[in-house]
PDB file of N, CA and C in Angstrom:
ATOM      1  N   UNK A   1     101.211 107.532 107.648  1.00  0.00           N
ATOM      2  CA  UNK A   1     101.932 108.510 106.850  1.00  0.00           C
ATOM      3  C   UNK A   1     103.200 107.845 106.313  1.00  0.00           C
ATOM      4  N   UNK A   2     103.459 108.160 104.794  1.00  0.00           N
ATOM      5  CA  UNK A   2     104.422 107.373 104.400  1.00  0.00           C
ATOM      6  C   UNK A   2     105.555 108.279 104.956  1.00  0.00           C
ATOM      7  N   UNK A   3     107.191 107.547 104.653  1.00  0.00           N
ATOM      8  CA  UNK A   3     108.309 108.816 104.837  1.00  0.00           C
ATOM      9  C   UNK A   3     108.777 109.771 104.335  1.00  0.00           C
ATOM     10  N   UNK A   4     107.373 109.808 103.126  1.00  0.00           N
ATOM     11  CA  UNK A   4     107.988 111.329 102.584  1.00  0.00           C
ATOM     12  C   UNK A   4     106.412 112.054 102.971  1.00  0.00           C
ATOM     13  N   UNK A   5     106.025 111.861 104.172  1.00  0.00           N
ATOM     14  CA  UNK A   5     104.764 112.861 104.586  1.00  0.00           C
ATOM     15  C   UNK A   5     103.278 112.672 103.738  1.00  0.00           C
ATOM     16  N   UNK A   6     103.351 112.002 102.692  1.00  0.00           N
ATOM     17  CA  UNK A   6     102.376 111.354 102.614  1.00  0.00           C
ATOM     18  C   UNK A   6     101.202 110.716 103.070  1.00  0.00           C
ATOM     19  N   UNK A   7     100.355 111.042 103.288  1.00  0.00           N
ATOM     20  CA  UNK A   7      99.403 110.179 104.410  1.00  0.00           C
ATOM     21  C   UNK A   7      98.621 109.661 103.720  1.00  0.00           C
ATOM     22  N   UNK A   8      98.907 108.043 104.546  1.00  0.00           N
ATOM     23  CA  UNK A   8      98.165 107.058 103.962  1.00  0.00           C
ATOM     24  C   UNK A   8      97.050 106.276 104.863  1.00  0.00           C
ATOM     25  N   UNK A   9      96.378 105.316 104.488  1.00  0.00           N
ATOM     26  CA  UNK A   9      95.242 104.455 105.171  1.00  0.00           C
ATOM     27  C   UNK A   9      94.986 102.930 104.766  1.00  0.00           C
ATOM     28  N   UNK A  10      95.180 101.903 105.382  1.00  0.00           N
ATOM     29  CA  UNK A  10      94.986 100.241 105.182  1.00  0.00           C
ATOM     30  C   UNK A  10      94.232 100.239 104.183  1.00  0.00           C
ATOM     31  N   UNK A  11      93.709  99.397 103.122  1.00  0.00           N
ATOM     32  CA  UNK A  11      92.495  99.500 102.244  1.00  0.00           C
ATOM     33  C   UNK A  11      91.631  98.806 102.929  1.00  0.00           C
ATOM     34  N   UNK A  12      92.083  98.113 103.828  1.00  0.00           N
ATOM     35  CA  UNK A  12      91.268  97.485 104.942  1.00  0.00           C
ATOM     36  C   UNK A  12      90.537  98.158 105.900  1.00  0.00           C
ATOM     37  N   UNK A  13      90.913  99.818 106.012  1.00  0.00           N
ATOM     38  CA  UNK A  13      90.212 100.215 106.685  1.00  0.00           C
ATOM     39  C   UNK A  13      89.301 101.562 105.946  1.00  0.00           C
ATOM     40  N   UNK A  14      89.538 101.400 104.701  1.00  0.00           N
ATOM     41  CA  UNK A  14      88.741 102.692 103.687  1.00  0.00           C
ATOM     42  C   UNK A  14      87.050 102.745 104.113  1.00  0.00           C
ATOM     43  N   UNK A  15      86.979 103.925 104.095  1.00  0.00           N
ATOM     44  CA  UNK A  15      85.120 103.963 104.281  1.00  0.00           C
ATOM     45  C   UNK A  15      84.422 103.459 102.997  1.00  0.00           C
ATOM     46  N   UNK A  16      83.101 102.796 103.230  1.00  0.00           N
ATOM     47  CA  UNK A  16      82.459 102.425 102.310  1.00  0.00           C
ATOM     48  C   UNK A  16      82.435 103.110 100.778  1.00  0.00           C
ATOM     49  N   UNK A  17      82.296 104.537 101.142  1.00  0.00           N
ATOM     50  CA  UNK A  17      82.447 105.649  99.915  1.00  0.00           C
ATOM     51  C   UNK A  17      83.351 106.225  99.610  1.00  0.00           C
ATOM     52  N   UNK A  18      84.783 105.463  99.792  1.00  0.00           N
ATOM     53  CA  UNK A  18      85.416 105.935  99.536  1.00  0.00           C
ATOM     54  C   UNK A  18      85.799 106.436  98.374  1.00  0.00           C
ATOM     55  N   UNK A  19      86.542 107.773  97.571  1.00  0.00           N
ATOM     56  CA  UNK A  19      86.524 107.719  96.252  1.00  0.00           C
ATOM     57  C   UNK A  19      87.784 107.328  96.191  1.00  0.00           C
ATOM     58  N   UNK A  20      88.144 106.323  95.334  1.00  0.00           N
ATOM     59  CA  UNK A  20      89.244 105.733  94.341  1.00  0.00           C
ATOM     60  C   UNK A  20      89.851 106.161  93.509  1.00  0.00           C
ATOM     61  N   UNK A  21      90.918 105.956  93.194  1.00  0.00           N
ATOM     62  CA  UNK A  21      91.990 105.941  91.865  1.00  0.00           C
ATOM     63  C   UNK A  21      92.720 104.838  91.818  1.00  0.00           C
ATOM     64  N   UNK A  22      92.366 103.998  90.645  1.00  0.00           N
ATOM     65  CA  UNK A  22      93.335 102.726  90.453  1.00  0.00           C
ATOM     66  C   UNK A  22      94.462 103.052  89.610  1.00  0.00           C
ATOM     67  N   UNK A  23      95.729 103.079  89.705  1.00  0.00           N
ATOM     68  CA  UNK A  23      96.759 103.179  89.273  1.00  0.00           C
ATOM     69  C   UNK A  23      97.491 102.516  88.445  1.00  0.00           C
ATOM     70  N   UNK A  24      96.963 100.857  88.478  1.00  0.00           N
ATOM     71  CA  UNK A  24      97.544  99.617  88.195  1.00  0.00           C
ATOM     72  C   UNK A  24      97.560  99.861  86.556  1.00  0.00           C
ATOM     73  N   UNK A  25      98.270  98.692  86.215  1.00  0.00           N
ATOM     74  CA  UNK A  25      98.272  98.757  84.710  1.00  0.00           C
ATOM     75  C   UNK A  25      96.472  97.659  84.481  1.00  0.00           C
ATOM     76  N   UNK A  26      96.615  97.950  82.684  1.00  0.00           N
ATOM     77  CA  UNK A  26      95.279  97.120  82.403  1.00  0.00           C
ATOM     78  C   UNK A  26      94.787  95.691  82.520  1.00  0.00           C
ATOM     79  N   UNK A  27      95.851  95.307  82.786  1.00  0.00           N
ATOM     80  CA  UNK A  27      96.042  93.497  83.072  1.00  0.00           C
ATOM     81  C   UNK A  27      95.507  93.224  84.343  1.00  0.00           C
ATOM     82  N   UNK A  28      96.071  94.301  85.310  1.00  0.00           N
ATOM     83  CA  UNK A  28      95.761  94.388  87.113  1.00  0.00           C
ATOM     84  C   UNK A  28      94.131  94.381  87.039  1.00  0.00           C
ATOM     85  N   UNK A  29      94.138  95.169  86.395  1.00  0.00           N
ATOM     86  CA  UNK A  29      92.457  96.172  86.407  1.00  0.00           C
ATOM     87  C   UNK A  29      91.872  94.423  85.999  1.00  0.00           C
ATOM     88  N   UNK A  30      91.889  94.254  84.795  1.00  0.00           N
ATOM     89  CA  UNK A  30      91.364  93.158  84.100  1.00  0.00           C
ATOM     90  C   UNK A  30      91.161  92.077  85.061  1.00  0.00           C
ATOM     91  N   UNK A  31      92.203  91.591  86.145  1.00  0.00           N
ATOM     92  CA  UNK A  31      92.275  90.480  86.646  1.00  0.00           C
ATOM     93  C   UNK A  31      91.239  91.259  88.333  1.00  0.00           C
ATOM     94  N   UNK A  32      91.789  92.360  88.365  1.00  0.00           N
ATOM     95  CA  UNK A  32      90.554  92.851  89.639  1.00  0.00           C
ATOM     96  C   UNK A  32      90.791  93.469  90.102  1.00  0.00           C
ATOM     97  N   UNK A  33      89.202  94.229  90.004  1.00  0.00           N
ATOM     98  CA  UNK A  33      89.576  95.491  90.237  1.00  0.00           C
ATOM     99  C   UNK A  33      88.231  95.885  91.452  1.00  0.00           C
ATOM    100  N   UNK A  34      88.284  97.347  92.688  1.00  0.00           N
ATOM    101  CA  UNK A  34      87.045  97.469  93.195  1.00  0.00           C
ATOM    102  C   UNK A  34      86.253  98.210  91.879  1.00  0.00           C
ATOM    103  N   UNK A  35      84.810  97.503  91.865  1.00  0.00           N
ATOM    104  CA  UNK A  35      83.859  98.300  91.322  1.00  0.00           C
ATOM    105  C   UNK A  35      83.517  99.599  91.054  1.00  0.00           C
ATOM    106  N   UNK A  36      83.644 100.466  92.265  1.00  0.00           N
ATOM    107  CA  UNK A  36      83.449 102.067  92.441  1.00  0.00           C
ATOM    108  C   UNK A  36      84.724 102.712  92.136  1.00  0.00           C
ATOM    109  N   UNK A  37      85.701 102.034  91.692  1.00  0.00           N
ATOM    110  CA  UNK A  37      87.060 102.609  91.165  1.00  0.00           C
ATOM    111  C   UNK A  37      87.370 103.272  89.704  1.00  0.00           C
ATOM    112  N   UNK A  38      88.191 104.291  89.631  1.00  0.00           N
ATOM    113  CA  UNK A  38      88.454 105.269  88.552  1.00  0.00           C
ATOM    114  C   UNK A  38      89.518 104.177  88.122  1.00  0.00           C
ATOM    115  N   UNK A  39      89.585 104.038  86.621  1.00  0.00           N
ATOM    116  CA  UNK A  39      90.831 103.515  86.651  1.00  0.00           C
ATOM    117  C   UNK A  39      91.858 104.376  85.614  1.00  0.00           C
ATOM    118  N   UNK A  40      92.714 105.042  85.940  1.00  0.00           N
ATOM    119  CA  UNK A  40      93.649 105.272  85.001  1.00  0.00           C
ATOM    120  C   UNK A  40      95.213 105.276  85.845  1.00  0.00           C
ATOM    121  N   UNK A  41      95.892 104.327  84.293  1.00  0.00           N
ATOM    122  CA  UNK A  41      97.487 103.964  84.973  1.00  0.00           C
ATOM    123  C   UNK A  41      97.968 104.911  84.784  1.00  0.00           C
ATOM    124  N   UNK A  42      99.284 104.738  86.012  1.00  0.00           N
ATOM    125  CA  UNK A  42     100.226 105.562  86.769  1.00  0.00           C
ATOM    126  C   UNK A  42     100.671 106.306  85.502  1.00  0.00           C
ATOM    127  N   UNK A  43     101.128 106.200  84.110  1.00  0.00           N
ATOM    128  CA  UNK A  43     101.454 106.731  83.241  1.00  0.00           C
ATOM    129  C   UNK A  43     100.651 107.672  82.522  1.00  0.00           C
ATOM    130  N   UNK A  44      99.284 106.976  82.894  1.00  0.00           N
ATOM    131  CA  UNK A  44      98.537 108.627  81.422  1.00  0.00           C
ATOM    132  C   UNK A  44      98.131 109.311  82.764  1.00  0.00           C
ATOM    133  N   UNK A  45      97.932 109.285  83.968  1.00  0.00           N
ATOM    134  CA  UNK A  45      97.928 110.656  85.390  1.00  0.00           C
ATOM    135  C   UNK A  45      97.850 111.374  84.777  1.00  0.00           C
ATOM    136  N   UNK A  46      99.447 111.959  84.153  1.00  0.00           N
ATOM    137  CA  UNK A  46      99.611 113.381  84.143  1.00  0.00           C
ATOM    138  C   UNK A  46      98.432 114.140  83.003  1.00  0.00           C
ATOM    139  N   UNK A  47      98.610 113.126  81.786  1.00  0.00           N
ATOM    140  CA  UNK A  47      98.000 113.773  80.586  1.00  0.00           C
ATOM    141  C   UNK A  47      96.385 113.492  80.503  1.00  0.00           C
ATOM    142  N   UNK A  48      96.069 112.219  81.913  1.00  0.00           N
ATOM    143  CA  UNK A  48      94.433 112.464  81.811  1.00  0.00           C
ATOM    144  C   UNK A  48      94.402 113.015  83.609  1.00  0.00           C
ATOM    145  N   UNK A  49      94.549 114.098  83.689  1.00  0.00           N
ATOM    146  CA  UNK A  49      94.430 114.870  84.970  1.00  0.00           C
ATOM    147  C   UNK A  49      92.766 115.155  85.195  1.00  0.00           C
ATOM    148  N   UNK A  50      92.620 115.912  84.247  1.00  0.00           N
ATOM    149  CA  UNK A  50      91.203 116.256  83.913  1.00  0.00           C
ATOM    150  C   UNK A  50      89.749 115.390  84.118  1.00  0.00           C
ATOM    151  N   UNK A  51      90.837 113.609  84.257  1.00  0.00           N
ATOM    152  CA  UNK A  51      89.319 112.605  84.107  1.00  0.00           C
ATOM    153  C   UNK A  51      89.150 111.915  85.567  1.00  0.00           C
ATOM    154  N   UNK A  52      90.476 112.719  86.144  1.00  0.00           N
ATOM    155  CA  UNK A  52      90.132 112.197  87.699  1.00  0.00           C
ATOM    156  C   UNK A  52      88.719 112.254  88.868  1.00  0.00           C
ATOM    157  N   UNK A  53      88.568 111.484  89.415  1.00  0.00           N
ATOM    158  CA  UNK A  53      87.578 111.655  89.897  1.00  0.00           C
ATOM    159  C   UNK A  53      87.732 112.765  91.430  1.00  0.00           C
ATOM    160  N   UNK A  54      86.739 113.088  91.439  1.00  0.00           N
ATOM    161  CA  UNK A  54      86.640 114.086  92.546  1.00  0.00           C
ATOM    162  C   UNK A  54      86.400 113.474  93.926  1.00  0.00           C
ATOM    163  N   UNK A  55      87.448 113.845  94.937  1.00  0.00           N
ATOM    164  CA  UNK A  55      86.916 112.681  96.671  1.00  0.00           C
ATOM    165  C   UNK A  55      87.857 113.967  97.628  1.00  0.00           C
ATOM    166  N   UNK A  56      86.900 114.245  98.435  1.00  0.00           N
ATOM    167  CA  UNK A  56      88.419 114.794  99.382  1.00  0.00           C
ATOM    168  C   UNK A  56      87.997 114.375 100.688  1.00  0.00           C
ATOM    169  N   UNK A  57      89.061 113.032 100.565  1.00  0.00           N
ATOM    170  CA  UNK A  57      90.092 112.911  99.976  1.00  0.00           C
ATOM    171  C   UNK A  57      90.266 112.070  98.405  1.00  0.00           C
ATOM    172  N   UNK A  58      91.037 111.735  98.044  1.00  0.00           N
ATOM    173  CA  UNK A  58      91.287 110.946  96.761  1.00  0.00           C
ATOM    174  C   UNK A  58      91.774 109.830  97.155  1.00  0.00           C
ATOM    175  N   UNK A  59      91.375 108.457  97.323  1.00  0.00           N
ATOM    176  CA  UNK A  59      92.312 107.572  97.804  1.00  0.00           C
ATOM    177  C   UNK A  59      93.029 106.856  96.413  1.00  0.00           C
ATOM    178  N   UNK A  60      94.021 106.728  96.207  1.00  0.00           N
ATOM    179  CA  UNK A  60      94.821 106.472  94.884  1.00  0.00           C
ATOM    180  C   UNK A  60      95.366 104.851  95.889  1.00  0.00           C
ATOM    181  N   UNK A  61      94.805 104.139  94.749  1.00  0.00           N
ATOM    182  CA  UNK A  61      95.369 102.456  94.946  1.00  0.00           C
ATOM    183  C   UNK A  61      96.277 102.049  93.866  1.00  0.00           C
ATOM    184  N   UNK A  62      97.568 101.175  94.400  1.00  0.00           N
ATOM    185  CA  UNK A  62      98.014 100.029  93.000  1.00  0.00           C
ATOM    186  C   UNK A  62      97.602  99.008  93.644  1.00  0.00           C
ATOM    187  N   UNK A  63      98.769  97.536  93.356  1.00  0.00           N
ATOM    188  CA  UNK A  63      98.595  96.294  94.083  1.00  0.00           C
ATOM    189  C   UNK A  63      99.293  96.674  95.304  1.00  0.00           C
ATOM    190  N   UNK A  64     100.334  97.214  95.615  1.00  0.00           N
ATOM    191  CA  UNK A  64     100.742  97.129  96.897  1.00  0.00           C
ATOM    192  C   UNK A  64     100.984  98.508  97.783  1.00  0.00           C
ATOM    193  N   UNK A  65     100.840  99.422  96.995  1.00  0.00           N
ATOM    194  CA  UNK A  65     101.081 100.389  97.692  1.00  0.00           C
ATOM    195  C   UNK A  65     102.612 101.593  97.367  1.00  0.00           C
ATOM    196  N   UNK A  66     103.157 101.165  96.476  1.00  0.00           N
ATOM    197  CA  UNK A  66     104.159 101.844  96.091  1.00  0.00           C
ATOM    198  C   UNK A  66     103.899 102.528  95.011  1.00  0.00           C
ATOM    199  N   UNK A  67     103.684 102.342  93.786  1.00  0.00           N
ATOM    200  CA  UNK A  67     103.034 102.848  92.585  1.00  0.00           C
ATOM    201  C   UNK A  67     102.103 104.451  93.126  1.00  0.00           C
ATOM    202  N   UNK A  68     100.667 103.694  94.202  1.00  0.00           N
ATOM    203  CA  UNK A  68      99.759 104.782  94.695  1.00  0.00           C
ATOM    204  C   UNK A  68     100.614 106.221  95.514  1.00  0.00           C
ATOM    205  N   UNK A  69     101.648 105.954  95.782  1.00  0.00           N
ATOM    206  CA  UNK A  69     102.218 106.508  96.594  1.00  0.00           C
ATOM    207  C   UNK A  69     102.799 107.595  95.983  1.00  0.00           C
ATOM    208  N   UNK A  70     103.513 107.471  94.891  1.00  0.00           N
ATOM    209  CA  UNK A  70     104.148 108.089  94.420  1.00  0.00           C
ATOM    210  C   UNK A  70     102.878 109.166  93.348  1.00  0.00           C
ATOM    211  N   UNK A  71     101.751 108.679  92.908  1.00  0.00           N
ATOM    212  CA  UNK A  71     100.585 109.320  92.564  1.00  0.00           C
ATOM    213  C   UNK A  71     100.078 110.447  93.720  1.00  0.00           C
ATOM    214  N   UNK A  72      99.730 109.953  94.936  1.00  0.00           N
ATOM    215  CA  UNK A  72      99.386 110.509  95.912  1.00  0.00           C
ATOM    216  C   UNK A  72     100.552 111.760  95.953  1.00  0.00           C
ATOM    217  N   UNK A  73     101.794 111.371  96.002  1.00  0.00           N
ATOM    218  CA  UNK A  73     102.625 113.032  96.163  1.00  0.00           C
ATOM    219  C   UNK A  73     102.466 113.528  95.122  1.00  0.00           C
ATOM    220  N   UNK A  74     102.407 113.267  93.810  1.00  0.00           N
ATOM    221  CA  UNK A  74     101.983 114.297  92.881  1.00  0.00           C
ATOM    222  C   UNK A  74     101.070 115.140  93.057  1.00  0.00           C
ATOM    223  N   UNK A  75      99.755 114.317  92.896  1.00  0.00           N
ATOM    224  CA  UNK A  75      98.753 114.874  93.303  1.00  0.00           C
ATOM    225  C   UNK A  75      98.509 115.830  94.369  1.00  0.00           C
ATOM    226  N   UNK A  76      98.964 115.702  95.351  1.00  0.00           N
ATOM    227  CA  UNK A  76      99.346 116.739  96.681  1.00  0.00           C
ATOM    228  C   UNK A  76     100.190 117.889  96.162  1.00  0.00           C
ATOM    229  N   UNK A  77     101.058 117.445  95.250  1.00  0.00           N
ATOM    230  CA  UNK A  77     101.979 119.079  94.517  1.00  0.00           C
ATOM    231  C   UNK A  77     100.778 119.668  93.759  1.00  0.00           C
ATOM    232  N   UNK A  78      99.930 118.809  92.768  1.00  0.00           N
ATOM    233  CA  UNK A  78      98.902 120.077  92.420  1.00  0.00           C
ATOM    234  C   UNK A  78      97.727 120.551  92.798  1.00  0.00           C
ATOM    235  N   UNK A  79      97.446 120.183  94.454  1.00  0.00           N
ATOM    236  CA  UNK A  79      96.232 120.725  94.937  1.00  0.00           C
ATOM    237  C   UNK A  79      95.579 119.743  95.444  1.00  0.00           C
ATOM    238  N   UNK A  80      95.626 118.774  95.479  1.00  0.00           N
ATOM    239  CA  UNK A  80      94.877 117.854  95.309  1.00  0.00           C
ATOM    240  C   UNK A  80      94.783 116.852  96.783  1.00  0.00           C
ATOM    241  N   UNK A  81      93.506 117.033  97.411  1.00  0.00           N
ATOM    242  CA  UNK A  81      93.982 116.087  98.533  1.00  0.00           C
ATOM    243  C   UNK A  81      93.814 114.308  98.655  1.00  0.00           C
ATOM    244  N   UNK A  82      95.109 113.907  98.207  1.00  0.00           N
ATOM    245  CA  UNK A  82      95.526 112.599  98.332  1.00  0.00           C
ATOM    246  C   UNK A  82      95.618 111.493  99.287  1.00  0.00           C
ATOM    247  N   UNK A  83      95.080 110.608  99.295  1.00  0.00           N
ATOM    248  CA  UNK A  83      96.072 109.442 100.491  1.00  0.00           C
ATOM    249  C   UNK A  83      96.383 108.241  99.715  1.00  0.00           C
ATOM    250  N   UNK A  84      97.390 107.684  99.977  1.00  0.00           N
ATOM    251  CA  UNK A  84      97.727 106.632  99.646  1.00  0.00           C
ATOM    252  C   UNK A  84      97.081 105.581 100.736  1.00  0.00           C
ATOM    253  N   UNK A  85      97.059 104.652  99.949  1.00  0.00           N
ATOM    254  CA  UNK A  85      96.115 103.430 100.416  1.00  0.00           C
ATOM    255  C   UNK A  85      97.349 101.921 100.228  1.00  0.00           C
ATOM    256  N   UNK A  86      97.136 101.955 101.486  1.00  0.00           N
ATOM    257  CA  UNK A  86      98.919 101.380 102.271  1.00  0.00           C
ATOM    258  C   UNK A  86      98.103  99.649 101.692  1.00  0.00           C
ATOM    259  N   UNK A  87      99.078  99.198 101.632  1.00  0.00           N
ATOM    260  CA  UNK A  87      98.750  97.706 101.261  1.00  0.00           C
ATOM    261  C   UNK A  87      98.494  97.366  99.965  1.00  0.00           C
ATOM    262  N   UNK A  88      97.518  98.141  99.345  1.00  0.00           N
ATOM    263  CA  UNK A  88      96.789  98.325  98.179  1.00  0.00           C
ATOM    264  C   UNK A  88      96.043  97.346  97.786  1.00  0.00           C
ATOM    265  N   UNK A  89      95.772  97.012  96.587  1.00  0.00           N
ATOM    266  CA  UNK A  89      94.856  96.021  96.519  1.00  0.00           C
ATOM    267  C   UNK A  89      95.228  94.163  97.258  1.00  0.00           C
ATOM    268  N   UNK A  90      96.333  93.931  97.475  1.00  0.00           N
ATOM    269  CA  UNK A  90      96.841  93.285  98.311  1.00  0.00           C
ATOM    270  C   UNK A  90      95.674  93.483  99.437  1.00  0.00           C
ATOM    271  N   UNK A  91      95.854  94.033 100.289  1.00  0.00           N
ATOM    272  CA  UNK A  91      95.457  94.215 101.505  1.00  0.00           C
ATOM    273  C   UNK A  91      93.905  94.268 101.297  1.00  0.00           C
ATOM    274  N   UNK A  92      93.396  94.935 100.537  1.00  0.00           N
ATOM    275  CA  UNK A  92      91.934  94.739 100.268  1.00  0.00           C
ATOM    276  C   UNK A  92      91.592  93.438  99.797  1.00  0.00           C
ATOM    277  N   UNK A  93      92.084  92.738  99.072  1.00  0.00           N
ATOM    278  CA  UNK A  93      91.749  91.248  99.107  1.00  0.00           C
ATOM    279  C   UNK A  93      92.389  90.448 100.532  1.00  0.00           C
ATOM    280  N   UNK A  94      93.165  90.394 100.674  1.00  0.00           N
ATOM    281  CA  UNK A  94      93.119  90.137 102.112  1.00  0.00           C
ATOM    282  C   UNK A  94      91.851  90.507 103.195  1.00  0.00           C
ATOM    283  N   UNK A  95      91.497  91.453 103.108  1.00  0.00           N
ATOM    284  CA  UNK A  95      90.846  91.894 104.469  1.00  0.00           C
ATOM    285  C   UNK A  95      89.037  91.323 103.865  1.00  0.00           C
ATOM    286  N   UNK A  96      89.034  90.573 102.597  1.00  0.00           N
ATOM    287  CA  UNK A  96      87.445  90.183 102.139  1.00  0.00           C
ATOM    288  C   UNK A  96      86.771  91.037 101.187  1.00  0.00           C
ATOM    289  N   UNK A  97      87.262  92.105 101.251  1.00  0.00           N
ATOM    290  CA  UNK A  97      86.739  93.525 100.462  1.00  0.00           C
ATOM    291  C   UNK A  97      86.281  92.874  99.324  1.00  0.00           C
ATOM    292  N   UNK A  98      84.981  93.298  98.354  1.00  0.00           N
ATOM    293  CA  UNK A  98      84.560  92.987  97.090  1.00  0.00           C
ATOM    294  C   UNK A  98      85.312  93.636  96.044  1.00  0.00           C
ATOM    295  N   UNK A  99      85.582  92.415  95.031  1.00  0.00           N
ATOM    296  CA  UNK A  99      86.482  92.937  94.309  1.00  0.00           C
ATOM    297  C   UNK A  99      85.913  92.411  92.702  1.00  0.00           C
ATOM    298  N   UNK A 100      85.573  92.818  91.380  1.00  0.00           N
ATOM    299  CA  UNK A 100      85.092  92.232  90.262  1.00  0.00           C
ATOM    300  C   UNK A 100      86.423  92.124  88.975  1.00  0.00           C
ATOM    301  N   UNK A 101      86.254  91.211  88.346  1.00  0.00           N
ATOM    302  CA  UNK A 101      86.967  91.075  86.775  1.00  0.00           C
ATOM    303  C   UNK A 101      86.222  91.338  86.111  1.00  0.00           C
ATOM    304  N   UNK A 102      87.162  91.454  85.150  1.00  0.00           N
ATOM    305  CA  UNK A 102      86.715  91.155  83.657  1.00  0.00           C
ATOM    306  C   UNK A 102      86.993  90.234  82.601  1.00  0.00           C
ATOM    307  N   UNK A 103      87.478  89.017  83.297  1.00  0.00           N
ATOM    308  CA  UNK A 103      88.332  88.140  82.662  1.00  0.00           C
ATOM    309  C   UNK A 103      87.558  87.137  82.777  1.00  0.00           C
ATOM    310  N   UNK A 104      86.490  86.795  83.300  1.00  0.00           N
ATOM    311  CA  UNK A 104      85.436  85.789  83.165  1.00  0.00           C
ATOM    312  C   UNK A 104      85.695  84.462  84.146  1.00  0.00           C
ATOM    313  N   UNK A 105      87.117  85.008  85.025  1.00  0.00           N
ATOM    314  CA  UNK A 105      87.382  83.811  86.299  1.00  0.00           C
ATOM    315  C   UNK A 105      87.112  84.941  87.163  1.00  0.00           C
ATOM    316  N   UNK A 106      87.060  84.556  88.527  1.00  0.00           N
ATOM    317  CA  UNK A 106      87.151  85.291  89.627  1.00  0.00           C
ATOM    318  C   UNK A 106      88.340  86.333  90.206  1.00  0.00           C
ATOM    319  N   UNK A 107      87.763  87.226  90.429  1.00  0.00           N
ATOM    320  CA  UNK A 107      88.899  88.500  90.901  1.00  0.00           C
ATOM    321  C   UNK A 107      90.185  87.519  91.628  1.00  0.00           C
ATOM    322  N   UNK A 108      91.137  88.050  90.920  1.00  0.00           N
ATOM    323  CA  UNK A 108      92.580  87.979  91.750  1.00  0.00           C
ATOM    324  C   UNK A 108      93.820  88.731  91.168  1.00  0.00           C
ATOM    325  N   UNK A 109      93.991  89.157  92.312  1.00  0.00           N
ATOM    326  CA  UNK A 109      95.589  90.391  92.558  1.00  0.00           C
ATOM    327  C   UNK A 109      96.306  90.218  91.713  1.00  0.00           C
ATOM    328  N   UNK A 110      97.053  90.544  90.695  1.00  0.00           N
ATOM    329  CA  UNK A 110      98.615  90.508  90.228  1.00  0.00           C
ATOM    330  C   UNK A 110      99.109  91.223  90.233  1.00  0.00           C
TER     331      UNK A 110
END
């Protein structure tokens, strides 16, 4: 649980099905991203609410975990059950997790 009551989870320890929200900007996404992930940045949230994907819970990722966080309490103000995903994509490349580009080199974090 973050310190503003937030509750969060390692990406290292997410269930296989977990449902996603990538937060990152398009460069992040581009350089790598998980496969089964929603992606829309922290900025169009509010105005693409509607294209979120459905998980309860919702696990909302950036690269490290601060960005998702602050998504995750929104989301919790409108109904929505959130966790932030502590580490973020950091920690999921760390822990081996499969991760794909689109940049035609191999997945890596920025």
């Amino acid at each position: 649980m973050t310190s503003s009551g937030i509750p969060e989870q390692p990406a290292s320890e997410l269930p296989s099905d977990a449902v996603l929200l990538d937060v990152r900007e398009h460069d992040e996404w581009a350089a790598a991203h998980i496969e089964s992930a929603v992606h829309i940045p922290i900025r169009e949230v509010t105005v693409r609410f509607g294209e979120l994907p459905q998980g309860d819970p919702l696990y909302v990722i950036c690269r490290s975990g601060a960005r998702s966080a602050r998504v995750a309490e929104f989301l919790r103000s409108q109904g929505t059950v959130a966790v932030n995903v502590a580490g973020g994509m950091e920690d999921w490349a760390a822990s081996g997790r499969p991760m794909v580009s689109e940049t035609g080199r191999p997945p890596q974090v920025i």
